[in-house]
Protein backbone atom coordinates (compact mmCIF):
# COMPACT_ATOMS: atom_id res chain seq x y z
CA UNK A 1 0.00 0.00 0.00
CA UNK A 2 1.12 3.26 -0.95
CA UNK A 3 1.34 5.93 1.89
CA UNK A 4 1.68 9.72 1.20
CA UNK A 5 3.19 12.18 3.20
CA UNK A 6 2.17 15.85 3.44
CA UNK A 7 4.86 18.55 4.45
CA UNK A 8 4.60 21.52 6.60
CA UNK A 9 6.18 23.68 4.19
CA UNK A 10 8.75 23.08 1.16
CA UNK A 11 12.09 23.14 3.11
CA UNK A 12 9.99 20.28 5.01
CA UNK A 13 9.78 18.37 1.70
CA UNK A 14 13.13 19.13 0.65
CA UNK A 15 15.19 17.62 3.67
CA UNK A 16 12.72 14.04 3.49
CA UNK A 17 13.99 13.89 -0.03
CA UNK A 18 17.83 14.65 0.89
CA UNK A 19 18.25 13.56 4.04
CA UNK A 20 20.94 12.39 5.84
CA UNK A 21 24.76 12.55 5.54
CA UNK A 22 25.01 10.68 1.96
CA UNK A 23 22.38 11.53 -0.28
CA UNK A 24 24.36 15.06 -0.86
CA UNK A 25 27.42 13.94 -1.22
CA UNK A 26 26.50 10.83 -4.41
CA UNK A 27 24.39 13.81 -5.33
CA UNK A 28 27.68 15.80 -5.88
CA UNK A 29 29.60 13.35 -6.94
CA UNK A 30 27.24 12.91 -10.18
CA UNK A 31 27.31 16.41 -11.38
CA UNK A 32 29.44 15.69 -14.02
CA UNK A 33 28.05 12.46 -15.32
CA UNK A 34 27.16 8.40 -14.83
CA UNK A 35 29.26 6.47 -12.47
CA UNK A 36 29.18 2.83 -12.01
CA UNK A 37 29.17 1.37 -8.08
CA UNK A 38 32.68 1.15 -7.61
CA UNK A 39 33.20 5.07 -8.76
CA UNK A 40 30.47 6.33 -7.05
CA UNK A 41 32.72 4.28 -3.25
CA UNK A 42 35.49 5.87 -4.08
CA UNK A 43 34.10 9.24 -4.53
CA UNK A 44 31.64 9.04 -1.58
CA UNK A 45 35.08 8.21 1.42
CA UNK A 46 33.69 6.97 3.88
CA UNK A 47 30.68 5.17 2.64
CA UNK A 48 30.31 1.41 3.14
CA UNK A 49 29.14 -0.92 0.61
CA UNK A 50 26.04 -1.71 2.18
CA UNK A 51 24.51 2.04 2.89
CA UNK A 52 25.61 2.81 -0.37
CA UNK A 53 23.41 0.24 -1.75
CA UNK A 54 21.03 1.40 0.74
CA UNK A 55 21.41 5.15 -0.54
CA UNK A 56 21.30 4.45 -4.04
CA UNK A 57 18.19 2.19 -3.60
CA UNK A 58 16.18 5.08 -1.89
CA UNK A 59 17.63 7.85 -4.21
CA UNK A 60 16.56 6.08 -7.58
CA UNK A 61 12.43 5.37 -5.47
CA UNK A 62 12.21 9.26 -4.58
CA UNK A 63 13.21 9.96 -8.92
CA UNK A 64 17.04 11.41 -7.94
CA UNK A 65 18.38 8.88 -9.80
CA UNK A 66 18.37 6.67 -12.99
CA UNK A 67 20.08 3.01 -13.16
CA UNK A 68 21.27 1.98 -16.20
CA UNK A 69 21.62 -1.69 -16.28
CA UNK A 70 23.73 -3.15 -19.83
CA UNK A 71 23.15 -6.33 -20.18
CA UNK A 72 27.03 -7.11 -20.84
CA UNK A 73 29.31 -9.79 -19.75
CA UNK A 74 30.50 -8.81 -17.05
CA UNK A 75 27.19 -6.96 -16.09
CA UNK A 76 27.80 -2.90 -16.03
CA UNK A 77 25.08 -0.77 -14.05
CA UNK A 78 25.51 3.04 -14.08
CA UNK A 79 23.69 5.70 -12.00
CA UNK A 80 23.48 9.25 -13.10
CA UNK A 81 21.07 12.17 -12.52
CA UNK A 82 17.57 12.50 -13.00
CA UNK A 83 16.52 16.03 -14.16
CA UNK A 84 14.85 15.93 -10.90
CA UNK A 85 17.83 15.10 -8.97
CA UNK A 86 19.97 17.96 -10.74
CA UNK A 87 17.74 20.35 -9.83
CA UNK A 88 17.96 19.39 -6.51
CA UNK A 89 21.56 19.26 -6.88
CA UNK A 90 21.64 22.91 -8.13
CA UNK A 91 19.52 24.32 -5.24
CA UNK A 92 22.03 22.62 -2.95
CA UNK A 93 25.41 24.13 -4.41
CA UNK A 94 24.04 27.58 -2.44
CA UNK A 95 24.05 25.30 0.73
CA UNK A 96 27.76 24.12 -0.04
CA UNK A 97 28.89 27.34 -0.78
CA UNK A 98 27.67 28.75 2.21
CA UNK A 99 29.12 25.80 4.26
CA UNK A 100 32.80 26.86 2.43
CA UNK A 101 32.31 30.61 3.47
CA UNK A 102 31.83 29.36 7.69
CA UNK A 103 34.17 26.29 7.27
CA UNK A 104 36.93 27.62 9.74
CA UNK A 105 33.76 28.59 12.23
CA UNK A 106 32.02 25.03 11.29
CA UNK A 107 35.06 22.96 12.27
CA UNK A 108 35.87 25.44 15.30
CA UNK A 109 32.51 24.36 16.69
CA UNK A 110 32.88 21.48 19.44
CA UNK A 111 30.98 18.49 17.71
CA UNK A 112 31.11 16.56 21.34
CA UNK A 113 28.86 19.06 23.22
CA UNK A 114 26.31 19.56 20.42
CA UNK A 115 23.65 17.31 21.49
């Protein structure tokens, strides 16, 4: 059964689509084109194979991303950006611009007492 959400307003919307620590960052690191699995690991550090998976799963559901699948021995899947997900990549580069104008005040704060 399919269950809808509704949103408060559209920043609301925005973050259920984007959320987490991931989703930005494979969003990023398809700006410039398709990348098969083992691309998209190494330019997401950090990322296991399994939320990856996870991540990629969820982000091709909510229309972020297309999976190409060529049926090729051995097997070759690429993901790359829906029109949706650019656009959602473009309203984020203000976000990661801002976050590079307070980086030295970002990584001054103290992470341990932020609850």
């Amino acid at each position: 059964m399919i269950k809808n959400r509704t949103f408060t307003c559209g920043l609301d919307a925005a973050i259920a689509v984007v959320g987490g620590k991931w989703k930005g960052l494979i969003l990023f690191a398809l700006q410039d084109g398709p990348l098969r699995f083992g691309e998209l690991r190494r330019a997401v550090p950090g990322i296991s194979e399994r939320v990856l998976i996870l991540q990629l799963r969820e982000m091709e559901t909510t229309g972020l991303l297309h999976r190409e699948v060529y049926h090729q021995v051995p097997p070759k899947v690429e993901y790359s950006l829906t029109e949706f997900g650019d656009s959602l990549n473009t309203a984020m580069a203000v976000l990661g611009e801002w976050g590079e104008e307070h980086l030295e005040r970002i990584e001054a704060i103290p992470w341990s007492d932020v609850k």
